[in-house]
PDB file of N, CA and C in Angstrom:
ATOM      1  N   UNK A   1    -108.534 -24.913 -95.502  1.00  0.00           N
ATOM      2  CA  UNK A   1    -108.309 -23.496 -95.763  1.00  0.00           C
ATOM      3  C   UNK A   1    -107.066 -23.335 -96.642  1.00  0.00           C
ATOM      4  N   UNK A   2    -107.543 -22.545 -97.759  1.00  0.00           N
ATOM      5  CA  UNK A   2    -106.074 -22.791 -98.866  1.00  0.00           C
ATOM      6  C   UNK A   2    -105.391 -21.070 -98.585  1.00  0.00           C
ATOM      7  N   UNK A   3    -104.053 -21.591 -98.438  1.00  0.00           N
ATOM      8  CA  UNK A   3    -103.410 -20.549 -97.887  1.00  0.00           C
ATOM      9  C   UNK A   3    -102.447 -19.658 -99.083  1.00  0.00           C
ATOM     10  N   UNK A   4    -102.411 -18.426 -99.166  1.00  0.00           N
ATOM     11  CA  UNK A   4    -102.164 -17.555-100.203  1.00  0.00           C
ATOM     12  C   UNK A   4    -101.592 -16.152 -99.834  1.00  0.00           C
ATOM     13  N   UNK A   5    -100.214 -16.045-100.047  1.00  0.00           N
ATOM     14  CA  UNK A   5     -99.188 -15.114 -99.709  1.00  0.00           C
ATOM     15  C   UNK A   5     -99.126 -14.109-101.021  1.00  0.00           C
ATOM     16  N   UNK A   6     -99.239 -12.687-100.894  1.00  0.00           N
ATOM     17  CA  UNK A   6     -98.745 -12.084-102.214  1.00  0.00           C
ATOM     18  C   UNK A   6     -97.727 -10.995-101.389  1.00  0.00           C
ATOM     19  N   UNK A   7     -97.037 -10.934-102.015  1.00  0.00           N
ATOM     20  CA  UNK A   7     -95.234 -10.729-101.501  1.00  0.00           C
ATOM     21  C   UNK A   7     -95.226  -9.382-102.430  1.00  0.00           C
ATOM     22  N   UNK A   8     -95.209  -8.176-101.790  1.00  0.00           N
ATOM     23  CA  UNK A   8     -94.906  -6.721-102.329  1.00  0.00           C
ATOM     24  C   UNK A   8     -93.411  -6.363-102.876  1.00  0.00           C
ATOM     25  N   UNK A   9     -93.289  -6.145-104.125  1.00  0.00           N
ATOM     26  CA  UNK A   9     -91.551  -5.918-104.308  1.00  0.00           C
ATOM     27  C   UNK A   9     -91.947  -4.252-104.425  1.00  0.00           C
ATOM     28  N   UNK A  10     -91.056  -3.687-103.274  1.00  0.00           N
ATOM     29  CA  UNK A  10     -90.791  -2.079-103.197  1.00  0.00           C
ATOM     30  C   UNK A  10     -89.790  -1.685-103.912  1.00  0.00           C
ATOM     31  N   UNK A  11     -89.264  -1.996-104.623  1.00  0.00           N
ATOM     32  CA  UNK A  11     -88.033  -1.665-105.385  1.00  0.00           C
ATOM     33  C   UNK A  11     -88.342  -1.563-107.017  1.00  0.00           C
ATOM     34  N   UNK A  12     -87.934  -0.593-107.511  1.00  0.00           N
ATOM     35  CA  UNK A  12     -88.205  -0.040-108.447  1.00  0.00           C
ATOM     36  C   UNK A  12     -87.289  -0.774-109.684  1.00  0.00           C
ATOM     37  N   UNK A  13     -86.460  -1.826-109.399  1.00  0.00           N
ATOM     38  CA  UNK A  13     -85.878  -1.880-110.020  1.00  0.00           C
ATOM     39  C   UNK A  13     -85.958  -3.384-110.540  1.00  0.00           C
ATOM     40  N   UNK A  14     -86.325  -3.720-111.430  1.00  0.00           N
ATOM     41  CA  UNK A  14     -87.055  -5.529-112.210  1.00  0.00           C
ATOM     42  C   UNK A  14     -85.683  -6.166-112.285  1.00  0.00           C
ATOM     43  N   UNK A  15     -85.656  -7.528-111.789  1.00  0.00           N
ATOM     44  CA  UNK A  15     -85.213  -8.431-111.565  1.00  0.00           C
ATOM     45  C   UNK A  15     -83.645  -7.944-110.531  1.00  0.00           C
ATOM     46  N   UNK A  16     -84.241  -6.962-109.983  1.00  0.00           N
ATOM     47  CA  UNK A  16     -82.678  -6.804-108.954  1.00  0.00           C
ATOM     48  C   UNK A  16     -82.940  -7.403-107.938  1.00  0.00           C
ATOM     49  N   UNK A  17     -82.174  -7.405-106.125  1.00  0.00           N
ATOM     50  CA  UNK A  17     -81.826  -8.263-105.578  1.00  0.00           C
ATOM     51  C   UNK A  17     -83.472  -8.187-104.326  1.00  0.00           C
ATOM     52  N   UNK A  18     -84.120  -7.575-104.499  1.00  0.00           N
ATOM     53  CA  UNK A  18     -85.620  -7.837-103.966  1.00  0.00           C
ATOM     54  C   UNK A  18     -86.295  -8.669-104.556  1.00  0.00           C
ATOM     55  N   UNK A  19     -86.415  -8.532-105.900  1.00  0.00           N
ATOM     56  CA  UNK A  19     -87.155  -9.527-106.820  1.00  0.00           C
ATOM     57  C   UNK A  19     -86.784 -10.683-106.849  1.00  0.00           C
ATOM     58  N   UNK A  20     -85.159 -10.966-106.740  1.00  0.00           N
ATOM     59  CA  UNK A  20     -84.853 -12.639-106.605  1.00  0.00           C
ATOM     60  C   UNK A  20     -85.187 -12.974-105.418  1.00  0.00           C
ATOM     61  N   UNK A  21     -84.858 -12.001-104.349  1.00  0.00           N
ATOM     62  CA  UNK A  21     -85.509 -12.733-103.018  1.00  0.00           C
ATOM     63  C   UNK A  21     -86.688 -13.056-102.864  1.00  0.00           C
ATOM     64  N   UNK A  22     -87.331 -12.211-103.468  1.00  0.00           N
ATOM     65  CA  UNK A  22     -89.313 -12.984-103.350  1.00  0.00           C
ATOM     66  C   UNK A  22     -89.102 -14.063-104.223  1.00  0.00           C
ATOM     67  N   UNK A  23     -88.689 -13.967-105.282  1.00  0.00           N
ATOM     68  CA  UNK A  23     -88.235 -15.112-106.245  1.00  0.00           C
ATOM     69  C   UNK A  23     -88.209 -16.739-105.391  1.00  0.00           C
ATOM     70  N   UNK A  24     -87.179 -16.584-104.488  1.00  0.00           N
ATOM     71  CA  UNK A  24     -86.654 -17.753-103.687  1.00  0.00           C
ATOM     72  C   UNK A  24     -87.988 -17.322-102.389  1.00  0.00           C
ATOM     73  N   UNK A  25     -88.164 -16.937-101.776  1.00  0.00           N
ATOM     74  CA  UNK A  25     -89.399 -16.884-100.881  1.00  0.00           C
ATOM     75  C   UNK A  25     -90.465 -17.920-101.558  1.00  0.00           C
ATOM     76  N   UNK A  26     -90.704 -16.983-102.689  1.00  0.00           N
ATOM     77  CA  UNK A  26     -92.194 -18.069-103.080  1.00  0.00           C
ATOM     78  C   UNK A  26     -91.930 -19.194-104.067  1.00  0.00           C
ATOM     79  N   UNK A  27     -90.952 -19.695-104.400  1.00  0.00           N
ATOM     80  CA  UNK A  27     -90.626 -21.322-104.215  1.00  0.00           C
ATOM     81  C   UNK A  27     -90.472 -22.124-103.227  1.00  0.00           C
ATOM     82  N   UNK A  28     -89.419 -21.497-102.408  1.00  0.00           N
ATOM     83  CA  UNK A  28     -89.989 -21.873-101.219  1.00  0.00           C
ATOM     84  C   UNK A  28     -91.084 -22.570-100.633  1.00  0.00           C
ATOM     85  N   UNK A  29     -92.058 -21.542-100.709  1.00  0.00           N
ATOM     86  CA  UNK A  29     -93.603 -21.583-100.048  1.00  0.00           C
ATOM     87  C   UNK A  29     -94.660 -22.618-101.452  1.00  0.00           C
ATOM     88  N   UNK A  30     -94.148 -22.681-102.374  1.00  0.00           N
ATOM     89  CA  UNK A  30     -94.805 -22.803-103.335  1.00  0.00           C
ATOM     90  C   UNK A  30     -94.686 -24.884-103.299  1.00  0.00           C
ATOM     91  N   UNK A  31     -93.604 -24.684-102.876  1.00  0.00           N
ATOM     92  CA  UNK A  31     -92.510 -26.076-102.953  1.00  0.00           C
ATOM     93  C   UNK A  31     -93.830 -26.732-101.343  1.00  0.00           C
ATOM     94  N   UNK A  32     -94.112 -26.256-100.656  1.00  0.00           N
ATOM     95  CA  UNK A  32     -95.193 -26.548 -99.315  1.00  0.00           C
ATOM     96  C   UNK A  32     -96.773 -26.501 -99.922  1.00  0.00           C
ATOM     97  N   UNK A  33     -96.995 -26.160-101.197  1.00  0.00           N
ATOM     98  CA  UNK A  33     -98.326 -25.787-101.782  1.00  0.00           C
ATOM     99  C   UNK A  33     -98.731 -24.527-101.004  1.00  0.00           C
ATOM    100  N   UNK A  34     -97.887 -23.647-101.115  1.00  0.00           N
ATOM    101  CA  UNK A  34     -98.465 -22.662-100.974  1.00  0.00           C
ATOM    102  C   UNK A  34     -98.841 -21.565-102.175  1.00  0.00           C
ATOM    103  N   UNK A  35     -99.650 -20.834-102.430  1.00  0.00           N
ATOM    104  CA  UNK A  35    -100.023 -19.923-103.465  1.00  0.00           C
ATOM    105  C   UNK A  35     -99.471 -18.649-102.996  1.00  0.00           C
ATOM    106  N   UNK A  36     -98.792 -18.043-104.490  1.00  0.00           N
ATOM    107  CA  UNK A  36     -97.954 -16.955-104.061  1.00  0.00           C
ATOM    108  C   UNK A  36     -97.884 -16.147-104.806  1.00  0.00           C
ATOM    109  N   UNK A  37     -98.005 -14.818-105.056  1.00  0.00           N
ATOM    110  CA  UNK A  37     -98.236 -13.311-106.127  1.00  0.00           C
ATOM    111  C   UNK A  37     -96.890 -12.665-106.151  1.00  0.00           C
ATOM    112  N   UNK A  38     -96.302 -12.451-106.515  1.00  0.00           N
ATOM    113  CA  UNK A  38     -95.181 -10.882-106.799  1.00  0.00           C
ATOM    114  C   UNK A  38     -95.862  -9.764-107.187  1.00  0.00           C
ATOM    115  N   UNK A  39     -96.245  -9.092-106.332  1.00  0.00           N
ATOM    116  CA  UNK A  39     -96.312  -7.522-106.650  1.00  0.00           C
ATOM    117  C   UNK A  39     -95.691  -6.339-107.166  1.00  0.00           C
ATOM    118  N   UNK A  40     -95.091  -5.594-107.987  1.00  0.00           N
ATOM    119  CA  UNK A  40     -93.659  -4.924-108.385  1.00  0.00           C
ATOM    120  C   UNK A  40     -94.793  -3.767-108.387  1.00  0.00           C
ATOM    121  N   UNK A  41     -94.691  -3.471-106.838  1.00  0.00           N
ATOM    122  CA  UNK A  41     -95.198  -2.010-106.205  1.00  0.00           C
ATOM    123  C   UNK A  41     -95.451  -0.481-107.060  1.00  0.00           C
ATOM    124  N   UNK A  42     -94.136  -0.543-107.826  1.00  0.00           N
ATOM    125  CA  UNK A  42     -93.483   0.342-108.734  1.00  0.00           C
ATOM    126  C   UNK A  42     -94.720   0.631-110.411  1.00  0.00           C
ATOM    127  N   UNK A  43     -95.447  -0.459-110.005  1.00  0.00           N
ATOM    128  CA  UNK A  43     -96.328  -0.403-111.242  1.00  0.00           C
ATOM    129  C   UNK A  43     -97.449   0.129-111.107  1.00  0.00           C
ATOM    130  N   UNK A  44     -98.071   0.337-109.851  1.00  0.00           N
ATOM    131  CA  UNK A  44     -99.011   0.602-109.432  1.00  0.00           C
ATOM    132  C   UNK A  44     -98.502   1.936-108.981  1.00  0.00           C
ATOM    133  N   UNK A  45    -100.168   2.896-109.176  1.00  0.00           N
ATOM    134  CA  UNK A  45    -100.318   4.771-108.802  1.00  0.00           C
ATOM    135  C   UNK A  45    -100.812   4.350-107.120  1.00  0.00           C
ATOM    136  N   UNK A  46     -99.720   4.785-106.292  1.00  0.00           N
ATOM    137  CA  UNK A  46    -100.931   4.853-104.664  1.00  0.00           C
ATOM    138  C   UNK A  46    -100.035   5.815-104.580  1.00  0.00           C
ATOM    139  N   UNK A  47    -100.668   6.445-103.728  1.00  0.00           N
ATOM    140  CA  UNK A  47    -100.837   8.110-103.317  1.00  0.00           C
ATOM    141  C   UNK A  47    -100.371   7.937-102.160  1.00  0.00           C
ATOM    142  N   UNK A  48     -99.574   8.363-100.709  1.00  0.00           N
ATOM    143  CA  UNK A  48     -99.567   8.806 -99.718  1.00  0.00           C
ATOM    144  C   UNK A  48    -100.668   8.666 -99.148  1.00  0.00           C
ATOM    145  N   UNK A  49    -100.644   7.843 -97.642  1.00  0.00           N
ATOM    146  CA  UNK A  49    -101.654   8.233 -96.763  1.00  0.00           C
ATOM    147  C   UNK A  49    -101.761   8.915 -96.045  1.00  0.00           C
ATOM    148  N   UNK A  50    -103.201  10.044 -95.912  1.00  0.00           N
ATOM    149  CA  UNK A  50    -103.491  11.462 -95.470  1.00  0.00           C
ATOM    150  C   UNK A  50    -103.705  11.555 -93.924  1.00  0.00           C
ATOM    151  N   UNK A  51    -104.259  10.204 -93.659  1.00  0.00           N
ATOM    152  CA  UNK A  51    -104.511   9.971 -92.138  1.00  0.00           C
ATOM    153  C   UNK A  51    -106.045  10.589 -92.148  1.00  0.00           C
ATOM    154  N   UNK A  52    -106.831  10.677 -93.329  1.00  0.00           N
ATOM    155  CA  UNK A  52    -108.102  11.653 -93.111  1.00  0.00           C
ATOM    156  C   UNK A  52    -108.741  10.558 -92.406  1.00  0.00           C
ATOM    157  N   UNK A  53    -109.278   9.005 -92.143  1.00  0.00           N
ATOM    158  CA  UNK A  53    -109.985   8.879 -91.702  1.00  0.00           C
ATOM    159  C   UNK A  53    -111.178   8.773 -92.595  1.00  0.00           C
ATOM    160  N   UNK A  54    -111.331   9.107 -93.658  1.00  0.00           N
ATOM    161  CA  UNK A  54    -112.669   9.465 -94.710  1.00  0.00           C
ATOM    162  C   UNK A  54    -112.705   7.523 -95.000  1.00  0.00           C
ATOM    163  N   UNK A  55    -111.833   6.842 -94.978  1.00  0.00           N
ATOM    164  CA  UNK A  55    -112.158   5.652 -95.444  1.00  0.00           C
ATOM    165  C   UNK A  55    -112.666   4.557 -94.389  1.00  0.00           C
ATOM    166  N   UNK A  56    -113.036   4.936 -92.813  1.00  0.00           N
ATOM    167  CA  UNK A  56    -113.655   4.438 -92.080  1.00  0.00           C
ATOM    168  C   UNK A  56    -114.928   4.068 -92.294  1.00  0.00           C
ATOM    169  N   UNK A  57    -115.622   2.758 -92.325  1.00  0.00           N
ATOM    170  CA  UNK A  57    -117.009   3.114 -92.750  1.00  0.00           C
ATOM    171  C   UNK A  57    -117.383   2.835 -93.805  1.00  0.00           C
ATOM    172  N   UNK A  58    -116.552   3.303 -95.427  1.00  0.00           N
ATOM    173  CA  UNK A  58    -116.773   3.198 -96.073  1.00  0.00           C
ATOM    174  C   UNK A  58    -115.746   1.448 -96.493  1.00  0.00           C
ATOM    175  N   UNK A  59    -114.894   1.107 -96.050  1.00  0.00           N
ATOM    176  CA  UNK A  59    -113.960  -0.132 -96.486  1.00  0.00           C
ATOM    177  C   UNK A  59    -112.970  -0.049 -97.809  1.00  0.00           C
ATOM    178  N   UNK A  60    -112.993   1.402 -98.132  1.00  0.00           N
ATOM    179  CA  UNK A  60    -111.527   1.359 -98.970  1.00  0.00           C
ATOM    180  C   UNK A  60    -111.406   3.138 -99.281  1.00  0.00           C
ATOM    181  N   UNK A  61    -110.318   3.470 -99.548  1.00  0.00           N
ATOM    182  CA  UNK A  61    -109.729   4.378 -99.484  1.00  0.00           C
ATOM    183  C   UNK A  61    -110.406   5.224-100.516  1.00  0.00           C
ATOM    184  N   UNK A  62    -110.518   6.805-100.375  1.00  0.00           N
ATOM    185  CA  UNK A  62    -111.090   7.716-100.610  1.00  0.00           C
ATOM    186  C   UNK A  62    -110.398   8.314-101.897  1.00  0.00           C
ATOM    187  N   UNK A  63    -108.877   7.703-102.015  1.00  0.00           N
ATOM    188  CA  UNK A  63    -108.061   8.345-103.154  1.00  0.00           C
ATOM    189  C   UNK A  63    -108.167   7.772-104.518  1.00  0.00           C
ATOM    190  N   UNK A  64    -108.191   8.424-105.057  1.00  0.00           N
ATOM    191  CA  UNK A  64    -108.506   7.587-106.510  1.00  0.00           C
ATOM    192  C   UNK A  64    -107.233   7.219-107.102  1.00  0.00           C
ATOM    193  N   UNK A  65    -106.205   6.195-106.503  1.00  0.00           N
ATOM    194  CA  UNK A  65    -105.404   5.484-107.049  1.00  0.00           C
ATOM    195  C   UNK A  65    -105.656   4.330-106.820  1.00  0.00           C
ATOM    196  N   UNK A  66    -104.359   3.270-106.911  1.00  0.00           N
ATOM    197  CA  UNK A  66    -104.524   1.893-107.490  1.00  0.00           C
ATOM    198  C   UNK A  66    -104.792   0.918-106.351  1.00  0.00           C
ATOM    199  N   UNK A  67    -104.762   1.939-105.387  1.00  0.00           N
ATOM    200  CA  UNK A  67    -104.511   1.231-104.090  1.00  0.00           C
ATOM    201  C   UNK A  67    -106.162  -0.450-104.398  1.00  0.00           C
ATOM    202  N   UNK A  68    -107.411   0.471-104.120  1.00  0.00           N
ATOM    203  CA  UNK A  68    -108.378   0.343-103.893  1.00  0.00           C
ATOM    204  C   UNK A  68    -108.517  -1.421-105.425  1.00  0.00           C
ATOM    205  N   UNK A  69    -107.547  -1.349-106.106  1.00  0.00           N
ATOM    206  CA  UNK A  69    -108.184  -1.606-107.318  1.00  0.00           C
ATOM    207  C   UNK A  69    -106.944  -3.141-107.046  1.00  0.00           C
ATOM    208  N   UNK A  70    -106.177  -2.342-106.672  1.00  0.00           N
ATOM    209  CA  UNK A  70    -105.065  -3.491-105.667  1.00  0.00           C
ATOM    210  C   UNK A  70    -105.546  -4.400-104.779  1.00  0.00           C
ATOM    211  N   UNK A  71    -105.845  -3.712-104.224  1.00  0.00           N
ATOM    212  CA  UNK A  71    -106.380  -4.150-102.405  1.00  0.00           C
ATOM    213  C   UNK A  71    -107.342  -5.546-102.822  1.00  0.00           C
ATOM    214  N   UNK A  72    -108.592  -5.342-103.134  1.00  0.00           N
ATOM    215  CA  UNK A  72    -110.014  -6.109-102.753  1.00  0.00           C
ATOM    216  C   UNK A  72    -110.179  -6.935-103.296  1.00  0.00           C
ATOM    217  N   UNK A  73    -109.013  -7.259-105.259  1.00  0.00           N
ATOM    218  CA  UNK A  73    -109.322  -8.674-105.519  1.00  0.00           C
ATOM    219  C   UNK A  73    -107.798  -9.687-104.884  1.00  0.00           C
ATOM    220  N   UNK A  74    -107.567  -9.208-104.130  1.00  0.00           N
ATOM    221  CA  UNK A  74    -106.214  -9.988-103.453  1.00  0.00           C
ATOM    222  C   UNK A  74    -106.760 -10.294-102.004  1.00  0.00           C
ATOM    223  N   UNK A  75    -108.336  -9.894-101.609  1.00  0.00           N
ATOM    224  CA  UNK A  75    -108.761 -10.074-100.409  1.00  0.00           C
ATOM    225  C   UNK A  75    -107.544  -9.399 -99.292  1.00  0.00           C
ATOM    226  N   UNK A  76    -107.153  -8.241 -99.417  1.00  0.00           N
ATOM    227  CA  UNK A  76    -106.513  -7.072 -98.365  1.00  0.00           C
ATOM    228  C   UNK A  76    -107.626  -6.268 -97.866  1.00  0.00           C
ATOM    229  N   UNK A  77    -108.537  -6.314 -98.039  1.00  0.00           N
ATOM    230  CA  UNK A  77    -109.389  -5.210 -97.503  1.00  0.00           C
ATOM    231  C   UNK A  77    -110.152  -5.319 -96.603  1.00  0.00           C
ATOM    232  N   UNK A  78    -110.948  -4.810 -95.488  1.00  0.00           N
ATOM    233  CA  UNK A  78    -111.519  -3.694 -96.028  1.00  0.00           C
ATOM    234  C   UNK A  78    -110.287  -2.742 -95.031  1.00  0.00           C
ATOM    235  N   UNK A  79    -110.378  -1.416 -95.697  1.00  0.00           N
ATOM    236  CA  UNK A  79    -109.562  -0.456 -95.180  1.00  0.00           C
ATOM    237  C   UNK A  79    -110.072  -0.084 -93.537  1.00  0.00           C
ATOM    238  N   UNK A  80    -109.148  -0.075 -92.785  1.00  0.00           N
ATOM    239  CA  UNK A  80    -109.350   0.246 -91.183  1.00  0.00           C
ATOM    240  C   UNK A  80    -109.579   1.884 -90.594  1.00  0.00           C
ATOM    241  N   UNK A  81    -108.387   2.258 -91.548  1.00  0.00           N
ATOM    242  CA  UNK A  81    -108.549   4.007 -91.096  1.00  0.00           C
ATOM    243  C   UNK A  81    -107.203   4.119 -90.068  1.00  0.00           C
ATOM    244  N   UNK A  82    -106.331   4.488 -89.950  1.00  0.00           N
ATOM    245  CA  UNK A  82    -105.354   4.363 -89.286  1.00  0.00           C
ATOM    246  C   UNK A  82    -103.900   4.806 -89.508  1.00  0.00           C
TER     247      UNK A  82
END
């Protein structure tokens, strides 16, 4: 089973002190063969979650942002509702 971490940077701000820390995280992990993504959150449109529940059932979110477009080729999905 090949194992694969993608590491969310919430910080809006490129190469400040979040970004070096995933930086050193996924060498780290990388240095063990592990496979590893940087995300820079900040690039991507997601919307607030509404709590509607509309994405139960269906396996991804009802909003038409990046979430959905994010999510399913990084294997995060399917959406729970919650």
């Amino acid at each position: 089973m090949d194992i694969r971490f993608v590491l969310f940077n919430g910080s809006p701000r490129k190469w400040g002190n979040t970004e070096l820390c995933l930086q050193r995280v996924a060498r780290g992990l990388s240095a063990r063969d592990v496979a590893t993504e940087i995300d820079p959150l900040s690039e991507f449109r997601i919307a607030p979650g509404r709590a509607c529940q509309a994405c139960r059932g269906r396996g991804r979110c009802v909003q038409d942002d990046d979430l959905n477009a994010m999510a399913r080729p990084r294997g995060l999905g399917p959406c729970r509702g919650g």
